[in-house]
C-alpha atoms as a PDB file:
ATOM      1  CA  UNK A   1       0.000   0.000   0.000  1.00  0.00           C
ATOM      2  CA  UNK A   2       1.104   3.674  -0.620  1.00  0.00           C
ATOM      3  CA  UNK A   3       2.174   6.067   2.437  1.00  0.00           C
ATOM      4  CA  UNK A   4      -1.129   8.159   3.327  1.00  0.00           C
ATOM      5  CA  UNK A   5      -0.192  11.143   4.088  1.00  0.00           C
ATOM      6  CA  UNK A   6      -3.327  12.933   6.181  1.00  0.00           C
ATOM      7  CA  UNK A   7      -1.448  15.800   7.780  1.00  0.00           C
ATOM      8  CA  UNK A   8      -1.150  19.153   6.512  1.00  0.00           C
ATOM      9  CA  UNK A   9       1.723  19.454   8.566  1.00  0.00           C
ATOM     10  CA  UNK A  10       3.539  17.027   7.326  1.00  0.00           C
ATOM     11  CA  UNK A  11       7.205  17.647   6.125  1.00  0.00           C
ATOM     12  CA  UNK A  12       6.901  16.255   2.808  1.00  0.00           C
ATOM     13  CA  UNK A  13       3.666  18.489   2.062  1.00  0.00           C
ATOM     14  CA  UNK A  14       5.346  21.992   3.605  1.00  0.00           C
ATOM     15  CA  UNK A  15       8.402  21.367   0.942  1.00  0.00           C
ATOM     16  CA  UNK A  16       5.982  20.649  -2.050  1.00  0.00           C
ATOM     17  CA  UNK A  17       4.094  24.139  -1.066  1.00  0.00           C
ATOM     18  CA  UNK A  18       7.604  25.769  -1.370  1.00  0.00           C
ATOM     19  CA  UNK A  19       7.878  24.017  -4.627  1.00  0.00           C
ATOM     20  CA  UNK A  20       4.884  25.192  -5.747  1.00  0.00           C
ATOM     21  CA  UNK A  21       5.034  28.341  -4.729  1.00  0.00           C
ATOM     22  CA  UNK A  22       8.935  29.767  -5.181  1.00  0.00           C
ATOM     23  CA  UNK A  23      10.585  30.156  -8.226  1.00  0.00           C
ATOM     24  CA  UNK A  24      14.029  29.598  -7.167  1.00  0.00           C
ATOM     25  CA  UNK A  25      13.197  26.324  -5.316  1.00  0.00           C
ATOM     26  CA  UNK A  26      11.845  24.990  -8.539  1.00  0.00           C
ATOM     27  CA  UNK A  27      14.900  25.747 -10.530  1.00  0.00           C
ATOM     28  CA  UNK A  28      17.380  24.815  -7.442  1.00  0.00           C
ATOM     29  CA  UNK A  29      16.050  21.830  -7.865  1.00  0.00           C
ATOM     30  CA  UNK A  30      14.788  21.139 -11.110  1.00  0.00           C
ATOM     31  CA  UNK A  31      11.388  19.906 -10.157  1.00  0.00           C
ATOM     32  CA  UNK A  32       8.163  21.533 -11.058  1.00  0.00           C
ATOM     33  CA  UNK A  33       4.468  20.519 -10.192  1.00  0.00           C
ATOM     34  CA  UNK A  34       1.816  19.382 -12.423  1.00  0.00           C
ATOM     35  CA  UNK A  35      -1.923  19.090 -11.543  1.00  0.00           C
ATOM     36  CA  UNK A  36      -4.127  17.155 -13.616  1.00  0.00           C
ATOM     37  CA  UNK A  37      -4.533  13.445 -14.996  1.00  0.00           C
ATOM     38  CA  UNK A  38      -4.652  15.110 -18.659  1.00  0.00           C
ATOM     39  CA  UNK A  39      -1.265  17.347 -18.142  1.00  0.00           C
ATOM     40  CA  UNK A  40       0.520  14.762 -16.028  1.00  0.00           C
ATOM     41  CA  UNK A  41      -0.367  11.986 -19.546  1.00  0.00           C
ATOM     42  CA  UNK A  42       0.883  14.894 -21.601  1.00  0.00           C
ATOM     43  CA  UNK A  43       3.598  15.286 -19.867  1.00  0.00           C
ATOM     44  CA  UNK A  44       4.653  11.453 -20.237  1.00  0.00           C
ATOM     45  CA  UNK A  45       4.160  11.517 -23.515  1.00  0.00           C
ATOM     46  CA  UNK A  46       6.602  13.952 -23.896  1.00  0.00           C
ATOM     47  CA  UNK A  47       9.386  11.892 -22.121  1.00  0.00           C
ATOM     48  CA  UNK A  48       9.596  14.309 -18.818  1.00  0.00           C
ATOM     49  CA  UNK A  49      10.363  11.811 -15.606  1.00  0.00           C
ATOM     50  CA  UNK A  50       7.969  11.735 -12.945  1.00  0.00           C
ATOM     51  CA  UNK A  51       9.510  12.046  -8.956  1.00  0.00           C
ATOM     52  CA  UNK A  52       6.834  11.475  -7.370  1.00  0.00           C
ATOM     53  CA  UNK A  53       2.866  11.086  -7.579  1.00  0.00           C
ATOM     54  CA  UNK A  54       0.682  12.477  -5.467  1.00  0.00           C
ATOM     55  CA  UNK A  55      -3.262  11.177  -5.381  1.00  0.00           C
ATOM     56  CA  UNK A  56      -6.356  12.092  -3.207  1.00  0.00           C
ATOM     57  CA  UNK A  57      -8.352   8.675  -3.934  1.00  0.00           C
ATOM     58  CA  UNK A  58     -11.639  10.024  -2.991  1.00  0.00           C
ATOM     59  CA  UNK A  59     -11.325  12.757  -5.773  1.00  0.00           C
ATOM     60  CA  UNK A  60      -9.480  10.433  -8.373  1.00  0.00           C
ATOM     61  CA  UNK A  61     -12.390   7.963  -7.928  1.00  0.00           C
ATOM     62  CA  UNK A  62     -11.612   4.040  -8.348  1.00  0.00           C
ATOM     63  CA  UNK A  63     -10.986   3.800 -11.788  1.00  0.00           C
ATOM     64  CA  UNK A  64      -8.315   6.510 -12.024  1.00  0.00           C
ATOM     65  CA  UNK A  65      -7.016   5.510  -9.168  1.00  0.00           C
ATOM     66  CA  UNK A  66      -6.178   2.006 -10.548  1.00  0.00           C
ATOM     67  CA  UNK A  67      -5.234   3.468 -13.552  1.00  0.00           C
ATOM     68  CA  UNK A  68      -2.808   5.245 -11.800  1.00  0.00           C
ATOM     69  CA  UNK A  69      -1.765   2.725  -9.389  1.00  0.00           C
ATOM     70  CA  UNK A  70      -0.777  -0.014 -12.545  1.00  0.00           C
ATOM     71  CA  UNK A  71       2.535  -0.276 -13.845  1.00  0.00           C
ATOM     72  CA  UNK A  72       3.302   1.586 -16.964  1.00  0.00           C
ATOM     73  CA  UNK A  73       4.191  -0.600 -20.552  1.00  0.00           C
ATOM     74  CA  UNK A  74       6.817   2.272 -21.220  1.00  0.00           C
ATOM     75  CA  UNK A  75      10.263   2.218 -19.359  1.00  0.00           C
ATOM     76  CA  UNK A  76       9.826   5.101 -16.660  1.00  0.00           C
ATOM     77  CA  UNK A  77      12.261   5.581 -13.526  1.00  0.00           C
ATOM     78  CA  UNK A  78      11.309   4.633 -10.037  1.00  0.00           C
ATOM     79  CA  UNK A  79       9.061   7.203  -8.250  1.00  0.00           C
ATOM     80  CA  UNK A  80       7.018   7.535  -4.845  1.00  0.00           C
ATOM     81  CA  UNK A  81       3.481   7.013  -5.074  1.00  0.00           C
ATOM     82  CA  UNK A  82       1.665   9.302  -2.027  1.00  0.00           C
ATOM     83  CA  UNK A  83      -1.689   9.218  -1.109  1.00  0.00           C
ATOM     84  CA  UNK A  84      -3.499  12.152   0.103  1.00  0.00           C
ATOM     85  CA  UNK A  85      -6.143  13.005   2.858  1.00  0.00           C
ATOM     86  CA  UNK A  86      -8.488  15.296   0.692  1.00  0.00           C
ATOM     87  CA  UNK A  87      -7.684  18.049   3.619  1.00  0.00           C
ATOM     88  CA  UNK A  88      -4.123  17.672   2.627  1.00  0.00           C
ATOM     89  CA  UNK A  89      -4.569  17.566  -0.850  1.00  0.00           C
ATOM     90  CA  UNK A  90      -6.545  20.994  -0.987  1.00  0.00           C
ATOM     91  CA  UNK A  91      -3.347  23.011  -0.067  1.00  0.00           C
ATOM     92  CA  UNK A  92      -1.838  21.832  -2.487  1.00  0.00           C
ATOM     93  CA  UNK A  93      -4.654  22.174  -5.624  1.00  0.00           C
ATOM     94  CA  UNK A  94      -4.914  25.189  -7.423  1.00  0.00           C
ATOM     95  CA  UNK A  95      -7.675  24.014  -9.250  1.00  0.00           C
ATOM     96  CA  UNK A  96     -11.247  24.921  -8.283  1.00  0.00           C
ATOM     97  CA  UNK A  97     -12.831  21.386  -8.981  1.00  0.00           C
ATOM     98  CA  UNK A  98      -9.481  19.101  -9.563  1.00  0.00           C
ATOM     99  CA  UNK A  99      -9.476  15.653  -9.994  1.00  0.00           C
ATOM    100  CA  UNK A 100      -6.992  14.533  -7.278  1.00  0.00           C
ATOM    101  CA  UNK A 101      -3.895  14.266  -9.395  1.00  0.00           C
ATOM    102  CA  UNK A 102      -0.723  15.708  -8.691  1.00  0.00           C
ATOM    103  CA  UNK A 103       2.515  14.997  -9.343  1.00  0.00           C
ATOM    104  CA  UNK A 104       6.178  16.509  -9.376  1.00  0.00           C
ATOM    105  CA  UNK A 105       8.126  16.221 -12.487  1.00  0.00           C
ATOM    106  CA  UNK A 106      11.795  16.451 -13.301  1.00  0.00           C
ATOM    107  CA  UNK A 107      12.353  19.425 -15.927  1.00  0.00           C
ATOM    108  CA  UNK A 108      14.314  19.285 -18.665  1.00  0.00           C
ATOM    109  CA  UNK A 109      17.376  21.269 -19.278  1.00  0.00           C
ATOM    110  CA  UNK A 110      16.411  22.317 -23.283  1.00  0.00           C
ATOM    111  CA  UNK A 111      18.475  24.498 -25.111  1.00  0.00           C
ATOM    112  CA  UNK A 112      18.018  26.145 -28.420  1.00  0.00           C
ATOM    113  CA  UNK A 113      21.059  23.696 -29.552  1.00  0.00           C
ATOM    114  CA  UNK A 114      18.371  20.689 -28.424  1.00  0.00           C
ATOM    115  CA  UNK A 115      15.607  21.926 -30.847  1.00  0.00           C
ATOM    116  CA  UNK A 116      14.634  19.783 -33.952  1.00  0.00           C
ATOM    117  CA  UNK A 117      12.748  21.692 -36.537  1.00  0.00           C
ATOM    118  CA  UNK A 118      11.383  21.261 -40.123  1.00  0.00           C
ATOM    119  CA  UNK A 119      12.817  22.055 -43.171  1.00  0.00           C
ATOM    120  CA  UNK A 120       9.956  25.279 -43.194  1.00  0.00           C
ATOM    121  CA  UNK A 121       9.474  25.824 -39.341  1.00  0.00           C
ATOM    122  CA  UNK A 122       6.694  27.987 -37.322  1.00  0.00           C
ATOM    123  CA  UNK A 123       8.451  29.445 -34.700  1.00  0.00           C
ATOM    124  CA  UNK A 124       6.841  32.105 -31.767  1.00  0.00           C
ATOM    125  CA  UNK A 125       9.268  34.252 -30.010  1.00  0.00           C
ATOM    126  CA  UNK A 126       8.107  35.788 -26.743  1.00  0.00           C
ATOM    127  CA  UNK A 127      10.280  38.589 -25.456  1.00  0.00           C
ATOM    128  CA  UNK A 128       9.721  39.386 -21.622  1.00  0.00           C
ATOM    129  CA  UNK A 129       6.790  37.549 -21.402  1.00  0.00           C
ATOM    130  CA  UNK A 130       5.793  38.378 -17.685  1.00  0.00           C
ATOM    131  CA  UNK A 131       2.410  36.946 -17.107  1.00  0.00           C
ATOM    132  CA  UNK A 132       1.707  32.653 -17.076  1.00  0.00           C
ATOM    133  CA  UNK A 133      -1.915  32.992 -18.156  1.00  0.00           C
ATOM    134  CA  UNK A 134      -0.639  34.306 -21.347  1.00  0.00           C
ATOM    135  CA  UNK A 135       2.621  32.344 -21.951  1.00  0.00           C
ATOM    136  CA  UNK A 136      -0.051  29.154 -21.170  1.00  0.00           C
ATOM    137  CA  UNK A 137      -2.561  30.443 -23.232  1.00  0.00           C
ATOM    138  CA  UNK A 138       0.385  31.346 -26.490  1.00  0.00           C
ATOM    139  CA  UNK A 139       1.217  27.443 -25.544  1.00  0.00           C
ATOM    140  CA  UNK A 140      -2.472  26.321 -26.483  1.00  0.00           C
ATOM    141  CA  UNK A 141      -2.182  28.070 -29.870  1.00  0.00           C
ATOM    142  CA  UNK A 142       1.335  27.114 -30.230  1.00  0.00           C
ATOM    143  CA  UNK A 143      -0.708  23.405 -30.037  1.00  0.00           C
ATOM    144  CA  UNK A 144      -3.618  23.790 -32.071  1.00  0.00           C
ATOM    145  CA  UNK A 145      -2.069  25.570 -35.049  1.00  0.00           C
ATOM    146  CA  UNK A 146       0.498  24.223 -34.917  1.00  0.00           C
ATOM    147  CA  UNK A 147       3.929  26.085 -34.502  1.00  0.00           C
ATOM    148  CA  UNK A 148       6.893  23.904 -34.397  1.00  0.00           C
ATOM    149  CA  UNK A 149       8.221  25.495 -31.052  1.00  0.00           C
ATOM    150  CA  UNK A 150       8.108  28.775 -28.771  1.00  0.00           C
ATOM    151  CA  UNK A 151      11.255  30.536 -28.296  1.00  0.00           C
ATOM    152  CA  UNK A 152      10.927  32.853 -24.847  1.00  0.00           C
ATOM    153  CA  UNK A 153      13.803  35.722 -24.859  1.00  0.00           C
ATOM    154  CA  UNK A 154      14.239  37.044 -21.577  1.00  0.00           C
ATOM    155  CA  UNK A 155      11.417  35.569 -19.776  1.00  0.00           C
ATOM    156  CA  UNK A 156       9.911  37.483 -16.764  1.00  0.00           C
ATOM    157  CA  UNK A 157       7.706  34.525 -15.384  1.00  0.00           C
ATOM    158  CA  UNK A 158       8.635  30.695 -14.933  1.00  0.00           C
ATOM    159  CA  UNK A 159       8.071  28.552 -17.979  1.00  0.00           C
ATOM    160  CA  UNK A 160       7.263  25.501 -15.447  1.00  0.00           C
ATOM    161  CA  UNK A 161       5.282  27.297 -13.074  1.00  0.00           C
ATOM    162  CA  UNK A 162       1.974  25.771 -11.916  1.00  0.00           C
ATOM    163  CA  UNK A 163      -0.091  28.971 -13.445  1.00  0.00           C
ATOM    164  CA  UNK A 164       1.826  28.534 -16.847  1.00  0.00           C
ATOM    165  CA  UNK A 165       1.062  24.378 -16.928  1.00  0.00           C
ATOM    166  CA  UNK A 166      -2.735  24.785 -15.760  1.00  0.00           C
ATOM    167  CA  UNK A 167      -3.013  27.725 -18.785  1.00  0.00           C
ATOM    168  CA  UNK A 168      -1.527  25.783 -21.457  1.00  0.00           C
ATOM    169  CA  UNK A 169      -3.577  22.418 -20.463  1.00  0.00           C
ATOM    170  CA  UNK A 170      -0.496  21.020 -20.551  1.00  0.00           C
ATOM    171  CA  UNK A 171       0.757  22.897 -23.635  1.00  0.00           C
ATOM    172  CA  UNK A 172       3.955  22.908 -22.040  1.00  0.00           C
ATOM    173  CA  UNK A 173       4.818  19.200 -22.494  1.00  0.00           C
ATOM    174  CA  UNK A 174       3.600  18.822 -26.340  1.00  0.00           C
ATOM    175  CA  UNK A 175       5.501  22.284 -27.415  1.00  0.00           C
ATOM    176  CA  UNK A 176       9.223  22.536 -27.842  1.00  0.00           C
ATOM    177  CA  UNK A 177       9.788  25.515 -25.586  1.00  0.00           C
ATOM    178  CA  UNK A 178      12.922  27.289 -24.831  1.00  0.00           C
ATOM    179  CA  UNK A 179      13.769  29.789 -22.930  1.00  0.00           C
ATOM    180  CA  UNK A 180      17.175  31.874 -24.096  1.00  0.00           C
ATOM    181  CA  UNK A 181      18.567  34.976 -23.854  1.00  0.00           C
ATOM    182  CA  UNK A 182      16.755  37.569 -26.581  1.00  0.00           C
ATOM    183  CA  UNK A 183      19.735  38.068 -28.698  1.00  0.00           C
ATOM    184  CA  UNK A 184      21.172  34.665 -28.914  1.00  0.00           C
ATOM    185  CA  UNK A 185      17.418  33.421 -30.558  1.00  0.00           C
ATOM    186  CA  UNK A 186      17.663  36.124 -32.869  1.00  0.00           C
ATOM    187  CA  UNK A 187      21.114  34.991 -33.613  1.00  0.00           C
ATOM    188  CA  UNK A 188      19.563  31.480 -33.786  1.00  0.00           C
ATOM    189  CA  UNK A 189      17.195  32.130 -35.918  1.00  0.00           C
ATOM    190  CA  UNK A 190      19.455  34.135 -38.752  1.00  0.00           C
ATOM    191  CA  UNK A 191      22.036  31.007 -38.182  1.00  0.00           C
ATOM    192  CA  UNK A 192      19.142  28.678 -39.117  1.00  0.00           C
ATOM    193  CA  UNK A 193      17.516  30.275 -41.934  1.00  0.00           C
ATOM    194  CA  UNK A 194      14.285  31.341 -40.331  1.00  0.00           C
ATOM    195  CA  UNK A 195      13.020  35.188 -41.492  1.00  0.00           C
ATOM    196  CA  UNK A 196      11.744  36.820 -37.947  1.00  0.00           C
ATOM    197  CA  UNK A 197       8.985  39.049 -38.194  1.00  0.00           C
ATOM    198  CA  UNK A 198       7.997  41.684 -35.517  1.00  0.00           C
ATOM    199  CA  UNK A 199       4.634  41.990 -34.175  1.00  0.00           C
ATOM    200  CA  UNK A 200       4.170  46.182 -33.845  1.00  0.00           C
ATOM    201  CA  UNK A 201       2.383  49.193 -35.115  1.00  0.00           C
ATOM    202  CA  UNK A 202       5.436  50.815 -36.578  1.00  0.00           C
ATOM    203  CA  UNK A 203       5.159  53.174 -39.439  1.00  0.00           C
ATOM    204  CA  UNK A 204       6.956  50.918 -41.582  1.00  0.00           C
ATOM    205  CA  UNK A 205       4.526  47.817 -40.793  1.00  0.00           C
ATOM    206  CA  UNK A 206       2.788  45.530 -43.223  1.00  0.00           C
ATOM    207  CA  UNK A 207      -0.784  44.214 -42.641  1.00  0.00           C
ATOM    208  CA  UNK A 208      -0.181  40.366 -41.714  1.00  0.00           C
ATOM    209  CA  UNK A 209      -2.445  39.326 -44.036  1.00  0.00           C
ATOM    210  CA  UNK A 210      -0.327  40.822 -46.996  1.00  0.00           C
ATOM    211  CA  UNK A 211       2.910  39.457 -45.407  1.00  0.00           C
ATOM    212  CA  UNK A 212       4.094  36.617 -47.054  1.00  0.00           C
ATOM    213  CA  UNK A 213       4.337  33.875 -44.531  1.00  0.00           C
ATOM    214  CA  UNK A 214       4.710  30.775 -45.692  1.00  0.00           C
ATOM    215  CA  UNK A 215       8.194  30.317 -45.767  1.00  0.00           C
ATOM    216  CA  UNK A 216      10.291  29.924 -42.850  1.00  0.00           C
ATOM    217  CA  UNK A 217       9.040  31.729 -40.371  1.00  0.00           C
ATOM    218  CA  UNK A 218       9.336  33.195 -37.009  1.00  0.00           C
ATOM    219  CA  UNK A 219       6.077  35.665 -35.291  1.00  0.00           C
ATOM    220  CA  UNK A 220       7.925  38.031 -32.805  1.00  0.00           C
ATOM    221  CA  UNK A 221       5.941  39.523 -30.097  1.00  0.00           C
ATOM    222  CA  UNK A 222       6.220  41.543 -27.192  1.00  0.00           C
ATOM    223  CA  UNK A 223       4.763  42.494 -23.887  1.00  0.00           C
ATOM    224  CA  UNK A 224       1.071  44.348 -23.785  1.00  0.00           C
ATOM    225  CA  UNK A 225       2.366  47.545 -22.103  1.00  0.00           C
ATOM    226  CA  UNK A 226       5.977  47.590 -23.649  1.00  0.00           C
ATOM    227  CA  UNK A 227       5.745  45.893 -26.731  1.00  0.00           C
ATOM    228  CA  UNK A 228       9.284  45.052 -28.262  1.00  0.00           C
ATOM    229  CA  UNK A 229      12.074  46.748 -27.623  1.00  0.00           C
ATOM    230  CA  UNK A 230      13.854  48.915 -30.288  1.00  0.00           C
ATOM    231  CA  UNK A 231      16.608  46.214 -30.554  1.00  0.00           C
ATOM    232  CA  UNK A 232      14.450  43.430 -31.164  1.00  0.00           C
ATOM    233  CA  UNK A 233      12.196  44.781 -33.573  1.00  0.00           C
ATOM    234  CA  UNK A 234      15.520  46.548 -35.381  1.00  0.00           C
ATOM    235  CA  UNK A 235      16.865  42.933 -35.656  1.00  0.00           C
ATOM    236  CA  UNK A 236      13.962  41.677 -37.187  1.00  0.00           C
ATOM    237  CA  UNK A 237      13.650  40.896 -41.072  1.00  0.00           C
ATOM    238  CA  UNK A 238      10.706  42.795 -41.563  1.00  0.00           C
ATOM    239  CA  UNK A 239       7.495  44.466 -38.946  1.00  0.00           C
ATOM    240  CA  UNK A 240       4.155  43.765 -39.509  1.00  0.00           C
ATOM    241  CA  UNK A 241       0.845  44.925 -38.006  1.00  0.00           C
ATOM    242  CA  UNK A 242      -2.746  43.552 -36.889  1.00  0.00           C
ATOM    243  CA  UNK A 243      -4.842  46.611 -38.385  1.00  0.00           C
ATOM    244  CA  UNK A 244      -6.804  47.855 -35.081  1.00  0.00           C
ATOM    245  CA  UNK A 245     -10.015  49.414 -36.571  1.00  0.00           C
ATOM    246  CA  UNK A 246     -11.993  50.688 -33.292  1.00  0.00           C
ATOM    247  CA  UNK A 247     -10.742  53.088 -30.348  1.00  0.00           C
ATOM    248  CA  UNK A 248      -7.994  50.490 -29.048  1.00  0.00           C
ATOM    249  CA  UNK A 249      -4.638  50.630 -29.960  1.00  0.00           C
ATOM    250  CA  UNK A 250      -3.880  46.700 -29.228  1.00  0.00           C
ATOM    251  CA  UNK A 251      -4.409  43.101 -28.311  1.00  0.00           C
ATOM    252  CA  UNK A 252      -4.076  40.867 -25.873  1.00  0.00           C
ATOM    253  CA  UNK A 253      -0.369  39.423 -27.036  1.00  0.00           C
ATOM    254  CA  UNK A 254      -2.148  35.772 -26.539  1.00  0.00           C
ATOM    255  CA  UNK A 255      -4.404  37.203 -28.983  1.00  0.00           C
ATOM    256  CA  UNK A 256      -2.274  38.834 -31.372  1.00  0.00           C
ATOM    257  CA  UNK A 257      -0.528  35.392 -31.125  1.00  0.00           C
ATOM    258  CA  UNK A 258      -3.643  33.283 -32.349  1.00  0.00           C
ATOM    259  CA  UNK A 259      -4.317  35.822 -35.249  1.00  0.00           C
ATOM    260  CA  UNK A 260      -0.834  35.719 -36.736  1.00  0.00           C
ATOM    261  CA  UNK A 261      -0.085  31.909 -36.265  1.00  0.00           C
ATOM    262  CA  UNK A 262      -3.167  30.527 -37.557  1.00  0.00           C
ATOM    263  CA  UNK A 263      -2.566  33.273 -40.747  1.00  0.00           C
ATOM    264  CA  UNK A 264       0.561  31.788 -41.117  1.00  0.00           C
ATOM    265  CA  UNK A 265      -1.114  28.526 -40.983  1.00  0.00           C
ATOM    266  CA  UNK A 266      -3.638  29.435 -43.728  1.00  0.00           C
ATOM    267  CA  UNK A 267      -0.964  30.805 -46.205  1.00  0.00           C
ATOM    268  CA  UNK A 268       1.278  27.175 -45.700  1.00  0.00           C
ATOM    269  CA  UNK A 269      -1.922  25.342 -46.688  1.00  0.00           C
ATOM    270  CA  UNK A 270      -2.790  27.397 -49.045  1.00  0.00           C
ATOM    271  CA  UNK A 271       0.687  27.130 -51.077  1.00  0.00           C
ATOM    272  CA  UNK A 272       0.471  23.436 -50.749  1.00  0.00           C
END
């Protein structure tokens, strides 16, 4: 049988609310938590190596319980299996109605040298993203489109943070995603082949719709109140624009991200 764990108080539980709630813990020691039985099966698709799983039984219900509980056909390293107290397991959910699946996963060290693209890649750059619900939901178009990977220059928020994971639906774990410094991507991406076009309203811009994207291609985007900096959008190949037609000036970037990708999506189709 699995340790029960039905303390709150219990040492194991106060060092994964640390986890889950510093930064520097999570990279110290290159663990990050995952709640959900859909992210957590993402996430072992994708090859990342559970430590430990953590399951409230009287939320998971029998059957995912078992399901959870049986041995996997793939080769996986050793882990603990916990079982919660639903008491204990509420401090640790961040999830209104969660299913009683948690578990801490071993991140992976990628670097842009690590990434394996197409011969005619979709690539989304993120400079200085700051907030998870948008880096999670850029992840769920990244998905859907899809782009081949997300490239995040300078990030201000944790890529493996709990808000980032539960925003992407586990978006995360079936996107490449790097994070690098700005100016060795852009570097990257000239090295590689891949024309970089920034996201701005810039005198200079083109409409995306009459931007030829069908080719190599990378969508560059910046924060909502800063946008890119003059650097970035300098070292771009070319600028181009979503036209705004009311009294706004802008989108949401996880907006402005949907429009342009699934353009660029349309025009690859199209010149099939």
């Amino acid at each position: 049988m699995p340790d029960y764990i039905s303390s709150p108080q219990n040492p194991r539980i106060r060092e994964l609310l640390r986890l889950q709630d510093k930064p520097a813990e999570r990279r110290r020691q290159g663990l990050t938590l995952v709640e959900g039985a859909r992210e957590l099966a993402h996430a072992r698709r994708a090859g990342w190596a559970v430590a430990t799983l953590l399951v409230c039984e009287e939320l998971a219900g029998e059957a995912l319980t078992q399901q959870l509980r049986a041995p996997s056909l793939a080769p996986e390293p050793a882990y603990d299996y916990l079982a919660l107290a639903p008491a204990v397991f509420a401090r640790l959910a961040v999830r209104e109605r969660s299913d009683g699946v948690l578990a801490v996963l071993r991140t992976p060290q990628r670097t842009l040298a690590d990434l394996v693209l197409p011969a005619n890649p979709l690539v989304l750059v993120l400079e200085a993203v700051e907030k998870p619900g948008n880096l999670g939901a850029i992840l769920r178009t990244a998905d859907a489109a899809p782009a081949h990977a997300v490239l995040v220059g300078d990030p201000r928020t944790d890529l493996y943070s709990p808000n980032v994971i539960r925003a992407s639906l586990g978006g995360i774990f079936t996107v490449p995603t790097v994070a690098a410094p700005m100016a060795e991507i852009l570097a990257y991406l000239k090295l590689k082949g891949i024309r970089s076009f920034a996201a701005a309203l810039a005198p200079a811009a083109r409409a995306y719709t009459a931007t030829d994207l069908a080719g190599p291609t990378a969508l560059v985007l910046g924060t909502e109140a800063e946008g890119l900096t003059a650097a970035t959008r300098l070292a771009c190949d070319e600028t181009l624009l979503i036209p705004m037609r009311g009294q706004l000036d802008s989108l949401n970037v996880s907006v402005a991200a949907a429009v342009l990708t699934f353009e660029a999506v349309r025009q690859r189709q199209a010149a099939e």
